[in-house]
Protein backbone atom coordinates (compact mmCIF):
# COMPACT_ATOMS: atom_id res chain seq x y z
CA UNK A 1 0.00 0.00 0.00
CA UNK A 2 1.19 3.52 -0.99
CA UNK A 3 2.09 6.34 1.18
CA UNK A 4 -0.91 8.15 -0.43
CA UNK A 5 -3.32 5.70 -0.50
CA UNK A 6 -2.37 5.32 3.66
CA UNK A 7 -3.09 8.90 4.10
CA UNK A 8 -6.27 8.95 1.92
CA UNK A 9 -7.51 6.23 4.08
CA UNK A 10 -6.41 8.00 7.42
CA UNK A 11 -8.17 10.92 6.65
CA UNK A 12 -11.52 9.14 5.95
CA UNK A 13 -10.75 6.93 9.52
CA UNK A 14 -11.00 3.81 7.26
CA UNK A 15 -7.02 2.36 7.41
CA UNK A 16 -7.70 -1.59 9.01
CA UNK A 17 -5.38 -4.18 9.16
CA UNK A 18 -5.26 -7.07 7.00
CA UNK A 19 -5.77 -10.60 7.60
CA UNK A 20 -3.21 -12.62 9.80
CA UNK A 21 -1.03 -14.61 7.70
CA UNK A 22 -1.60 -18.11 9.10
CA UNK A 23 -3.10 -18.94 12.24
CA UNK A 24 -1.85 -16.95 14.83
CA UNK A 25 -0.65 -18.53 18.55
CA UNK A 26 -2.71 -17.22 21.55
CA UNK A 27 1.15 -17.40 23.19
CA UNK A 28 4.74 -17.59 22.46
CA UNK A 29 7.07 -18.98 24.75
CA UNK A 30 10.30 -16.57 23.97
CA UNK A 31 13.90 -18.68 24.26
CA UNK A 32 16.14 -16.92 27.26
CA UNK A 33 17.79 -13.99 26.14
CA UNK A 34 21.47 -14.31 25.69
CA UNK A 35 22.45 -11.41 27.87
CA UNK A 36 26.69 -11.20 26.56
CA UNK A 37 28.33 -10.85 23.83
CA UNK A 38 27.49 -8.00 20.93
CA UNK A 39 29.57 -5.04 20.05
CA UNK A 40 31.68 -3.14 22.75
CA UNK A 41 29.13 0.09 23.46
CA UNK A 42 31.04 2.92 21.86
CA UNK A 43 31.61 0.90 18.54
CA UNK A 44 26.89 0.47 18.76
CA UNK A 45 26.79 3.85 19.19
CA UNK A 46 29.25 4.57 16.19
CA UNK A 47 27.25 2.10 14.08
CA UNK A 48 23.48 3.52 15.41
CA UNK A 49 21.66 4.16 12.63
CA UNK A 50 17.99 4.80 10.91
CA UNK A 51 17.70 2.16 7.86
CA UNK A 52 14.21 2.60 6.03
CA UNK A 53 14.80 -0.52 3.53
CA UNK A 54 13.88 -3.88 5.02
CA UNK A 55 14.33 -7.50 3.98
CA UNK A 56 11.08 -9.20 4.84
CA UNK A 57 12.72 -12.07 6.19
CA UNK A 58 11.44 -13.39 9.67
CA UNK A 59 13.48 -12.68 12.55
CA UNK A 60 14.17 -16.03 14.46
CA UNK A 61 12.65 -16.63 17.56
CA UNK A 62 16.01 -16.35 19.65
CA UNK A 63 17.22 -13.08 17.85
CA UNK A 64 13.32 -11.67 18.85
CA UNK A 65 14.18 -12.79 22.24
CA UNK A 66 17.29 -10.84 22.73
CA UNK A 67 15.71 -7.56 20.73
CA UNK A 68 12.90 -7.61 22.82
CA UNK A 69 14.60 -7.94 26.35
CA UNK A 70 17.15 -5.37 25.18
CA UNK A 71 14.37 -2.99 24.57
CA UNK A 72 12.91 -3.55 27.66
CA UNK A 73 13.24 -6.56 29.32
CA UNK A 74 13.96 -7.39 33.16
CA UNK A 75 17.59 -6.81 33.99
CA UNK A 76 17.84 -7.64 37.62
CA UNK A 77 15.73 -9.57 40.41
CA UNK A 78 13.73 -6.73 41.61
CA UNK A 79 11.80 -6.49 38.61
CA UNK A 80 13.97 -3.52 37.19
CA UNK A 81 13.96 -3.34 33.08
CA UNK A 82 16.49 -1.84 30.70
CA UNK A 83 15.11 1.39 29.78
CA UNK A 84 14.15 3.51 33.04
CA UNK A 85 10.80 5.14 33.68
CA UNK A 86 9.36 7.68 36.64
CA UNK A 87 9.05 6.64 39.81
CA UNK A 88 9.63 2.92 38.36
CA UNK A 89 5.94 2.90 37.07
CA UNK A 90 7.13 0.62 33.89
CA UNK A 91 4.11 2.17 31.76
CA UNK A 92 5.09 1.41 28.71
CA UNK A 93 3.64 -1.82 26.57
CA UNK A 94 5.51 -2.97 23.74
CA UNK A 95 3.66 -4.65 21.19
CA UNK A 96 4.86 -6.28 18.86
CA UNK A 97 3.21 -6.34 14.72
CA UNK A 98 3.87 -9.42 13.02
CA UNK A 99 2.46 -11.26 10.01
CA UNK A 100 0.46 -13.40 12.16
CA UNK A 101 -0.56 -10.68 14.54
CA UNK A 102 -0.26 -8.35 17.63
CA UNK A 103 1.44 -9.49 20.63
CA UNK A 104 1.94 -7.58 23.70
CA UNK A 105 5.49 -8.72 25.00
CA UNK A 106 5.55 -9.87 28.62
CA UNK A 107 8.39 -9.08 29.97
CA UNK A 108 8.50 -10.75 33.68
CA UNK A 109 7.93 -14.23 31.62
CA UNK A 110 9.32 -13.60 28.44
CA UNK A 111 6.19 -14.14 26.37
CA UNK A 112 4.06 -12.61 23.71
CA UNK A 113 0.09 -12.71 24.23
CA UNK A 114 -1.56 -12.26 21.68
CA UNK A 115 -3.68 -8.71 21.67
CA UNK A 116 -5.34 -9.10 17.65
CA UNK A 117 -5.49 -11.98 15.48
CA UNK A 118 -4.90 -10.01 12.16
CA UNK A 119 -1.79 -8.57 10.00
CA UNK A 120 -1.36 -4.55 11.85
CA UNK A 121 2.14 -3.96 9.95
CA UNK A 122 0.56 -1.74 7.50
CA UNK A 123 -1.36 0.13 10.30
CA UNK A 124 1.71 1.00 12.14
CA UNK A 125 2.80 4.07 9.93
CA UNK A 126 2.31 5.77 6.77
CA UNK A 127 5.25 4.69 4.97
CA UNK A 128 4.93 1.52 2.44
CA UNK A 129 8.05 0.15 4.14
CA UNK A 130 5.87 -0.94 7.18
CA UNK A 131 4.26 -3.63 4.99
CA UNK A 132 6.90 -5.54 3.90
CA UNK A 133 8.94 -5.37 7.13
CA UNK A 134 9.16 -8.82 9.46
CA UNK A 135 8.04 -6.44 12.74
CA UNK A 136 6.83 -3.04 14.19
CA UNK A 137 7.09 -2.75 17.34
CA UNK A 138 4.32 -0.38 19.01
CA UNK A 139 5.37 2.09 22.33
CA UNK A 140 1.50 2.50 24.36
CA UNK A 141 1.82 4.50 27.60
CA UNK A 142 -0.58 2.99 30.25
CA UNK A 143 -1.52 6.25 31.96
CA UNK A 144 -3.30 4.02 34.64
CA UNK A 145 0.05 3.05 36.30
CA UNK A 146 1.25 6.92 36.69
CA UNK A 147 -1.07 7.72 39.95
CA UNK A 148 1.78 9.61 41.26
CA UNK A 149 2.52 11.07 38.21
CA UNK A 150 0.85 14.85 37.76
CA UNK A 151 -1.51 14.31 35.26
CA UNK A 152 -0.34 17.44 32.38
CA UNK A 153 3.36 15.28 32.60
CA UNK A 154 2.67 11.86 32.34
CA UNK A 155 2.85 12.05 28.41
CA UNK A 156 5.82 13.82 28.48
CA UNK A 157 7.02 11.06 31.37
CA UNK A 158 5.89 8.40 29.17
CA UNK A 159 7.98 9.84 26.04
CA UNK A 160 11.11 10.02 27.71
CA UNK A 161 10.58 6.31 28.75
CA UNK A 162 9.51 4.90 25.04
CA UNK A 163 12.95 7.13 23.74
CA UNK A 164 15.10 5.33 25.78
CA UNK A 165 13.20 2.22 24.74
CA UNK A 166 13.87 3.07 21.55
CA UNK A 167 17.29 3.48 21.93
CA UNK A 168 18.43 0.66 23.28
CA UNK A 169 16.20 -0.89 20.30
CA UNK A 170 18.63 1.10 17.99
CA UNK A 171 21.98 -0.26 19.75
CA UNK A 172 20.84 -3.81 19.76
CA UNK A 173 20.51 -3.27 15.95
CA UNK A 174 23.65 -1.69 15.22
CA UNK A 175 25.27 -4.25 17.37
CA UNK A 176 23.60 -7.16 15.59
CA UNK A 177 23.23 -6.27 12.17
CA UNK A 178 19.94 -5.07 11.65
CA UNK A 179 17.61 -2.39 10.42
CA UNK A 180 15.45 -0.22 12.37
CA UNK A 181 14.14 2.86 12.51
CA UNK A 182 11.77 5.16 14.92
CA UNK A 183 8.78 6.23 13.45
CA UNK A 184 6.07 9.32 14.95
CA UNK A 185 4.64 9.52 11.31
CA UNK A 186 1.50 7.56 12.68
CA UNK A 187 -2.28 7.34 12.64
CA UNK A 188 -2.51 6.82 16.64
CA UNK A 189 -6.27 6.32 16.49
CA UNK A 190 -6.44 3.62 13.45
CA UNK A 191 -3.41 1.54 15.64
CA UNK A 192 -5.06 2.23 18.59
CA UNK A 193 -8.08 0.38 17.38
CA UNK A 194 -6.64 -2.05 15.87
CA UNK A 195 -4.94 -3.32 19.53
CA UNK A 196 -8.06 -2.59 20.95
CA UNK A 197 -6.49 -0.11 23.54
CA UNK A 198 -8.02 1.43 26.70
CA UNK A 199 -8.93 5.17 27.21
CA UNK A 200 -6.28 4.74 29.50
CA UNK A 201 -3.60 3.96 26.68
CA UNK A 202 -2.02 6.18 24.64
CA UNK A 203 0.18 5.18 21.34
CA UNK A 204 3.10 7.10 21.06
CA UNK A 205 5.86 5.49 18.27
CA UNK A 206 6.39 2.71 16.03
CA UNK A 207 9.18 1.51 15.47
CA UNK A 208 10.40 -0.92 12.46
CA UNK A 209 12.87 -3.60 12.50
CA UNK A 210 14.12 -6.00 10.04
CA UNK A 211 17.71 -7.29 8.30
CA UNK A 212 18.50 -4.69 5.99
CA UNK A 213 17.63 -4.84 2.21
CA UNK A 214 20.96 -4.65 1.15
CA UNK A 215 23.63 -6.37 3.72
CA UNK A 216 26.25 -4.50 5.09
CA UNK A 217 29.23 -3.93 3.63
């Protein structure tokens, strides 16, 4: 789908997601994370990049694994993740847009639960290289778990947390070889109903990852 044709059908509150391909798993059981090895940091942050042309080549359950508890997964016994967040309210959700549909990743058991049994990919932005990409990955602030939070800064709370998200999405990337890219360029409501948020949730980036079109040199 073109960038126009998105927009056209944004405007008229008519972009949907298309049918899951295959049959989608209420649950996946994510592999551990490998938690060593990678590039030394300085030499990620030298090869942190935005990449907007994506094989469409599945990412393997394992690599998912590791992306997904580098974004933000739990680091340490307490229940502490990898990005930070105010006052430790951890209200971000990370969902995850796949072929064979939405998952929201659980981070305290490493699983994906499935949230809509359809094909959001194309949903997730307005640029045609969302289609074709293996995953989006979907930042949704939970204002529900920001009580303490003043109520005029939990977005801006929020979008500090999904940037740092983000970021370590980015580094993992560079570090491994892959494409990605952060993405505001978004019909919020039309994703929004497509995960069948909450009042309480609010969609604030996308963000696509994939191996590159063209390998590295």
């Amino acid at each position: 789908m073109t960038t126009l044709t998105k927009l056209a059908l944004g405007m008229m509150g008519a972009l949907r997601p298309k049918p899951a391909q295959g049959d989608p798993a209420t649950s996946i059981s994510l592999p551990p994370p490998v938690r060593q090895g990678g590039l030394p940091l300085m030499e990620a942050l030298a090869a942190r990049h935005s990449s907007r042309e994506f094989a469409g080549k599945p990412l393997p359950l394992p690599l998912l694994s590791n992306l997904l508890w580098a974004a933000y997964g739990t680091n340490r016994a307490d229940g502490g993740r990898t990005a930070p967040s105010a006052l430790n309210a951890q209200e971000i959700d990370v969902f995850v847009a796949l072929p064979a549909g939405a998952y929201r990743y659980d981070a305290a058991v490493n699983q994906l639960h499935l949230v809509a049994a359809s094909d959001l990919r194309s949903v997730t932005g307005y640029q045609d290289f969302v289609d074709e990409a293996p995953l989006d990955l979907v930042y949704v602030a939970d204002h529900a778990r920001m009580g303490l939070v003043p109520v005029a800064q939990r977005e801006s709370y929020a979008s500090a947390a999904a940037g740092a998200i983000a970021q370590n999405v980015y580094l993992f990337a560079a570090s491994n070889r892959l494409a990605t890219v952060i993405r505001a360029w978004i019909d919020r409501t039309a994703i929004a109903d497509a995960l069948g948020l909450t009042h309480d949730q609010q969609v604030l980036l996308s963000q696509t990852v994939g191996y590159p079109k063209k390998p590295a040199s």
